[in-house]
Protein backbone atom coordinates (compact mmCIF):
# COMPACT_ATOMS: atom_id res chain seq x y z
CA UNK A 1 10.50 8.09 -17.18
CA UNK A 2 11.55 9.09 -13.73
CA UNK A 3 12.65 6.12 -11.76
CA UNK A 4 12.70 5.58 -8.05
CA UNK A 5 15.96 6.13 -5.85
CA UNK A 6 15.70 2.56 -4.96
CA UNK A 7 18.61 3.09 -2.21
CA UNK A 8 16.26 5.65 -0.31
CA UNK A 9 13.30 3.11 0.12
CA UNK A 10 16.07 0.51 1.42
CA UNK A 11 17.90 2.70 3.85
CA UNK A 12 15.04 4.02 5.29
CA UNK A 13 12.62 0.81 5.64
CA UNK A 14 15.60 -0.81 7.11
CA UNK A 15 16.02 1.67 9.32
CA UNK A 16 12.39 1.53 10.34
CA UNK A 17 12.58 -2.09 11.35
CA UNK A 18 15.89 -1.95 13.00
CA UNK A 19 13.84 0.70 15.23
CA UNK A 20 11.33 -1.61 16.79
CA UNK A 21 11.20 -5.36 17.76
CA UNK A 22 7.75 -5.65 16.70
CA UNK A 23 8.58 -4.66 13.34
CA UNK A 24 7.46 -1.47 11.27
CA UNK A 25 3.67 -0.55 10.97
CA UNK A 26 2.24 3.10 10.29
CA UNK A 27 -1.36 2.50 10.17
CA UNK A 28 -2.99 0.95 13.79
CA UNK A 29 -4.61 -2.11 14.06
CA UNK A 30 -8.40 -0.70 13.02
CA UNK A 31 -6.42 0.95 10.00
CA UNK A 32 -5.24 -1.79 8.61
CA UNK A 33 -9.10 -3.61 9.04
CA UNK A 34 -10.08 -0.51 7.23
CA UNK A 35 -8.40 -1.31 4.55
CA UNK A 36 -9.46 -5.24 4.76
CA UNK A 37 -12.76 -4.69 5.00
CA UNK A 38 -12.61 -2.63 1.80
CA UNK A 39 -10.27 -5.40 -0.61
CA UNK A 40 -12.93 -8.22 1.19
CA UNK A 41 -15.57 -6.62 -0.93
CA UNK A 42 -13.52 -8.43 -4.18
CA UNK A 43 -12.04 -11.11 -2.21
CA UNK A 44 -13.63 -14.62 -1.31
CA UNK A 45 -11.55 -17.35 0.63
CA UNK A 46 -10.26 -19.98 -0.90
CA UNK A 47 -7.55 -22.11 -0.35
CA UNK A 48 -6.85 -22.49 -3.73
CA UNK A 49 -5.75 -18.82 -4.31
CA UNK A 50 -2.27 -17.53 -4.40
CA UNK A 51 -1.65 -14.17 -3.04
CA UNK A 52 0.95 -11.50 -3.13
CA UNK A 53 1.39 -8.85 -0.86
CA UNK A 54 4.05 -6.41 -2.61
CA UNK A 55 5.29 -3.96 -0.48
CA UNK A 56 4.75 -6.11 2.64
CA UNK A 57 7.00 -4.80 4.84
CA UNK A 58 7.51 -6.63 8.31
CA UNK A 59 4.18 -8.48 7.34
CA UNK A 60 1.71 -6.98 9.45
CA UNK A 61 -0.86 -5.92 6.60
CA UNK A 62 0.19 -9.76 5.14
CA UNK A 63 -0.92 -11.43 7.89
CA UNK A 64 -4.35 -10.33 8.43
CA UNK A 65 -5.26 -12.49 5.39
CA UNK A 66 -4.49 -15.89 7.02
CA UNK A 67 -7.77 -16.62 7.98
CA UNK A 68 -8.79 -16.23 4.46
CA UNK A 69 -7.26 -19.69 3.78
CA UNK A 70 -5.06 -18.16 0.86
CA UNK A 71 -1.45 -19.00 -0.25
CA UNK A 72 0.12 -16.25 0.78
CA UNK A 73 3.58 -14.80 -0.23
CA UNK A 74 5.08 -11.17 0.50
CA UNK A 75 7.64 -9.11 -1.51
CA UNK A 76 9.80 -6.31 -0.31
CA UNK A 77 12.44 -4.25 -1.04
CA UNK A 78 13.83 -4.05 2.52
CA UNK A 79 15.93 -7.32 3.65
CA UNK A 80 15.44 -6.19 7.23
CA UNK A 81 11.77 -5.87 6.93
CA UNK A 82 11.72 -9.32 5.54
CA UNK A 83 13.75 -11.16 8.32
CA UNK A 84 11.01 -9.51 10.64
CA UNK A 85 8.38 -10.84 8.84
CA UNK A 86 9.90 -14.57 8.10
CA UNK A 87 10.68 -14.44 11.86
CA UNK A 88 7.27 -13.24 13.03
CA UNK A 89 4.86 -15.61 10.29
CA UNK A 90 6.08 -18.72 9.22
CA UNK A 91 3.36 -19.84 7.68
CA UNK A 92 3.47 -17.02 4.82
CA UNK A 93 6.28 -16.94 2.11
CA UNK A 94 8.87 -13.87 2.24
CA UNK A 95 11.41 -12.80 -0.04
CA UNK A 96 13.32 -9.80 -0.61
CA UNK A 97 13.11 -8.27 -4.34
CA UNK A 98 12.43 -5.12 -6.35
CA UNK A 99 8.70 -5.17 -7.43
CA UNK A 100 9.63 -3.77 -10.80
CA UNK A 101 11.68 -6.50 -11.80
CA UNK A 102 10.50 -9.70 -9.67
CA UNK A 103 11.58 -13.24 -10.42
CA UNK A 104 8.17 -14.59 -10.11
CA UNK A 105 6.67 -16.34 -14.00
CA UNK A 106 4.21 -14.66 -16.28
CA UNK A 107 0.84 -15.45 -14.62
CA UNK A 108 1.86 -16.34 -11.05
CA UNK A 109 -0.62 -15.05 -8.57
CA UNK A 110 -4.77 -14.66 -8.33
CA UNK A 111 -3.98 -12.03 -6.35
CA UNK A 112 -1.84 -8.94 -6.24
CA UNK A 113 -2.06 -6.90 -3.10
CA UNK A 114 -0.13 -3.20 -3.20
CA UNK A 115 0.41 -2.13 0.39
CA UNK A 116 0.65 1.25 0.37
CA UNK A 117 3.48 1.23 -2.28
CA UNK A 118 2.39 2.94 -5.68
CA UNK A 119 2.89 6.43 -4.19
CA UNK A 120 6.33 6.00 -3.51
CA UNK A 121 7.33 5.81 -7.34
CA UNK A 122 7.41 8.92 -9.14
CA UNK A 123 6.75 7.07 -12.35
CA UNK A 124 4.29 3.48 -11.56
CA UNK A 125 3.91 2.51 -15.45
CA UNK A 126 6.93 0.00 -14.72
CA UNK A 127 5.06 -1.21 -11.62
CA UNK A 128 1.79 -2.00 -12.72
CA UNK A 129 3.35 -3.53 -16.09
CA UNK A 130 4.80 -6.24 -13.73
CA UNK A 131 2.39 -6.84 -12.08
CA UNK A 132 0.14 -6.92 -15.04
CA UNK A 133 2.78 -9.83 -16.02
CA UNK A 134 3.03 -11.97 -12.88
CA UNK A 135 -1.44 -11.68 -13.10
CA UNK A 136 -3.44 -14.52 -14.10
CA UNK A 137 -5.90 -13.94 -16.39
CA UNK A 138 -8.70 -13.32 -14.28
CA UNK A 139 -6.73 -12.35 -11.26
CA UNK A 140 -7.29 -8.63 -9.48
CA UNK A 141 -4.99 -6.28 -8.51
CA UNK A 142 -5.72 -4.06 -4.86
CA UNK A 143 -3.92 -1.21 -3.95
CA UNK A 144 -4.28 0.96 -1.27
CA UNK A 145 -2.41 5.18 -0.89
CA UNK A 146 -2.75 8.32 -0.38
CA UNK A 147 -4.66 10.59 -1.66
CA UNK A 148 -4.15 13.89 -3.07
CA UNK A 149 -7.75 14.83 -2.73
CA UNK A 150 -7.93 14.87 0.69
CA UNK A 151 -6.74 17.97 2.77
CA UNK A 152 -4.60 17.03 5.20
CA UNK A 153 -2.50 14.91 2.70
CA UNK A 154 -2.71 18.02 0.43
CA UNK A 155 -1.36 20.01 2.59
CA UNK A 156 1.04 17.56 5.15
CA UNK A 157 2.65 15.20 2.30
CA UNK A 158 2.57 17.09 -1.37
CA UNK A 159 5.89 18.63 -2.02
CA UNK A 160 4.19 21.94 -3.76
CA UNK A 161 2.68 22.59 -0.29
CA UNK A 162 4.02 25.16 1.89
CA UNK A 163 3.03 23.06 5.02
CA UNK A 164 4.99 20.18 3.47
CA UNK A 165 6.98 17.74 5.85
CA UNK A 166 9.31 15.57 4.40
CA UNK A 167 9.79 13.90 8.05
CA UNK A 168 8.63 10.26 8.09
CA UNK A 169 8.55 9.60 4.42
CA UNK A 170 11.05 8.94 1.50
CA UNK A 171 11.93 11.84 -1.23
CA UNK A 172 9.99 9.43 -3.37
CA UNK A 173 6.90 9.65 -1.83
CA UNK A 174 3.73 11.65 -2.32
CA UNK A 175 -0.34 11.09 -2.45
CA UNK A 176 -1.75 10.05 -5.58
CA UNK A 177 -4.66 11.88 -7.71
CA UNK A 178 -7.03 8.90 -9.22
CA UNK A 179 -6.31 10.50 -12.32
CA UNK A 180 -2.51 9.41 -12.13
CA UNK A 181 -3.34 5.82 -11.22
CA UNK A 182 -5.71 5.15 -13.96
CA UNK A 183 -2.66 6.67 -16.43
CA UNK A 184 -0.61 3.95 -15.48
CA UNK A 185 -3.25 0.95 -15.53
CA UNK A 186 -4.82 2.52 -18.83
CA UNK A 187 -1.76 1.24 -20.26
CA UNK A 188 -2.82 -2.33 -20.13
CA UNK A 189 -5.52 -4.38 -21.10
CA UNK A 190 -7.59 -4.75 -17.76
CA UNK A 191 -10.84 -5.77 -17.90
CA UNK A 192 -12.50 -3.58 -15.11
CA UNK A 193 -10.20 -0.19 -13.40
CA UNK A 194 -12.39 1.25 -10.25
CA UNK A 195 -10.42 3.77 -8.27
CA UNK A 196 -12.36 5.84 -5.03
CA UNK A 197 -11.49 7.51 -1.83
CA UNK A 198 -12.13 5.88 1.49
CA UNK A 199 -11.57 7.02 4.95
CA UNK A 200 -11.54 6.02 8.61
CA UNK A 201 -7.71 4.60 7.75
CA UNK A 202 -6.42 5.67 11.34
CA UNK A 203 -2.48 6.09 12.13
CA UNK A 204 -0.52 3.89 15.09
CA UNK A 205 1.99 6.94 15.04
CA UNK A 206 3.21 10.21 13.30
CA UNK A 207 6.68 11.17 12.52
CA UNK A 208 7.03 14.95 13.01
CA UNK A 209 5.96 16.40 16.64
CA UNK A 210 3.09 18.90 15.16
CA UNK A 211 1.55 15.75 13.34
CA UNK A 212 2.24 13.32 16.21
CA UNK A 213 0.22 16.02 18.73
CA UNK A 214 -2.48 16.46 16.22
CA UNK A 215 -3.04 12.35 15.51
CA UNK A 216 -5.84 11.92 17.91
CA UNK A 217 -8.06 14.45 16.10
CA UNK A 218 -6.54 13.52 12.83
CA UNK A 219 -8.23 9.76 13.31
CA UNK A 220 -11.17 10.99 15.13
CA UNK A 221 -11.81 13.26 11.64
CA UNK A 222 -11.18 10.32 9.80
CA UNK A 223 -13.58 8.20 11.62
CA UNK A 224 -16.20 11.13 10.77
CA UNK A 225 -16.13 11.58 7.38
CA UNK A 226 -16.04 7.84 6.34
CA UNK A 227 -19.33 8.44 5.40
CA UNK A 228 -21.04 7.99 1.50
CA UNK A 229 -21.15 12.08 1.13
CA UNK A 230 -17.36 12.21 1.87
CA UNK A 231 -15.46 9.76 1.58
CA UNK A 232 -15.10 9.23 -1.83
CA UNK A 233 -13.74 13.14 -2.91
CA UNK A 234 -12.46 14.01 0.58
CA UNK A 235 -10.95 9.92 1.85
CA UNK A 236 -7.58 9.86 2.69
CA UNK A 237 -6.58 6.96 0.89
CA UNK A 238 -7.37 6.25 -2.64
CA UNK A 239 -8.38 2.13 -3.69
CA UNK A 240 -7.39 1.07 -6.82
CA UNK A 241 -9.30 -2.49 -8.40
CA UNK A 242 -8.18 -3.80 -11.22
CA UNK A 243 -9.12 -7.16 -13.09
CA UNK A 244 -6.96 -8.39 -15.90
């Protein structure tokens, strides 16, 4: 098993939110409802629901679930990005840890939201085996990365590309095939596994210059092909369901 430099993701994503007052965010604000609008399809409110957002950074993605009446906790590796998010949402519960080894009990959460953090391990069977734990029976697990499929991330963010750029991202990092997710959650006894493409998952900013130049047409091509005939080969981001 190849584990995760776990001192990479903490230098940088502390670095990230030392950068900006308002915390550390990639995606843009009709990103991120992308994304929500997508998990809402196997999400209903209710108060009575815990939720955990792993990977939740300075608690932007967290927060845009408040209205859905849950209990909602977030989980990150980065103390920096946590002291963002405590000091920017009260009302959700923040604590730093290391998502492959929580301190939550078997059976913990309805929910398990991954933000974007599956494609930063080079080997997830250690991640999804936790979370499988921390799961009630019943409970769903939604994840949201990059994918592989998709052309720009092909060419832009997977290390065998020539037009790789490491700039922006952590040596762990790289987009996900479906086939590599459904490895990892194969290894556990969920009762449903859907994994698809989706696209019109727009960026607030780019790291490198060329990208950052390019990220108007970037989101406008991502606005275009979130269509049925597309988005599910071509998306840039892959959604993983699972029920347990």
């Amino acid at each position: 098993m190849i584990e995760q430099d776990k001192k990479v993701e903490v230098d940088f994503f502390d670095h990230k939110a030392q950068s900006s007052d308002q915390g550390y965010s990639m995606l843009d604000s009709r990103g991120y409802q992308r994304v929500v609008s997508e998990f809402q399809r196997y999400l209903t409110p209710n108060k009575n629901l815990k939720v955990l957002d792993v990977g939740c950074g300075t608690g932007t993605f967290t927060a845009m679930f408040l209205n859905f009446g849950f209990e909602l906790y977030g989980l990150d590796i980065s103390g920096i990005c946590i002291e963002h998010a405590k000091n920017r949402h009260s009302n959700i519960q923040f604590e730093q840890g290391d998502i492959e080894d929580t301190r939550f009990e078997d059976s913990s959460f309805d929910v398990i939201l991954l933000s974007g953090v599956l494609h930063h391990f080079p080997d997830m069977a250690r991640v999804v085996r936790e979370c499988y734990r921390i799961l009630k029976k019943g409970g769903c697990i939604l994840a949201y990365d990059p994918h592989r499929g998709n052309p720009f991330m092909r060419l832009h963010r997977c290390k065998d590309s020539v037009f790789y750029s490491s700039e922006g991202v952590t040596e762990n990092e790289e987009p996900l095939s479906r086939e590599k997710i459904r490895k990892a959650f194969n290894l556990h006894n969920f009762l449903e596994i859907r994994i698809y493409g989706i696209s019109g998952v727009t960026f607030e900013n780019a790291a490198d210059k060329l990208a950052g130049r390019l990220l108007a047409v970037y989101n406008f091509i991502e606005m275009i092909i979130d269509n049925p005939l597309l988005r599910d080969k071509y998306g840039a981001f892959l959604i993983t369901y699972a029920r347990k």
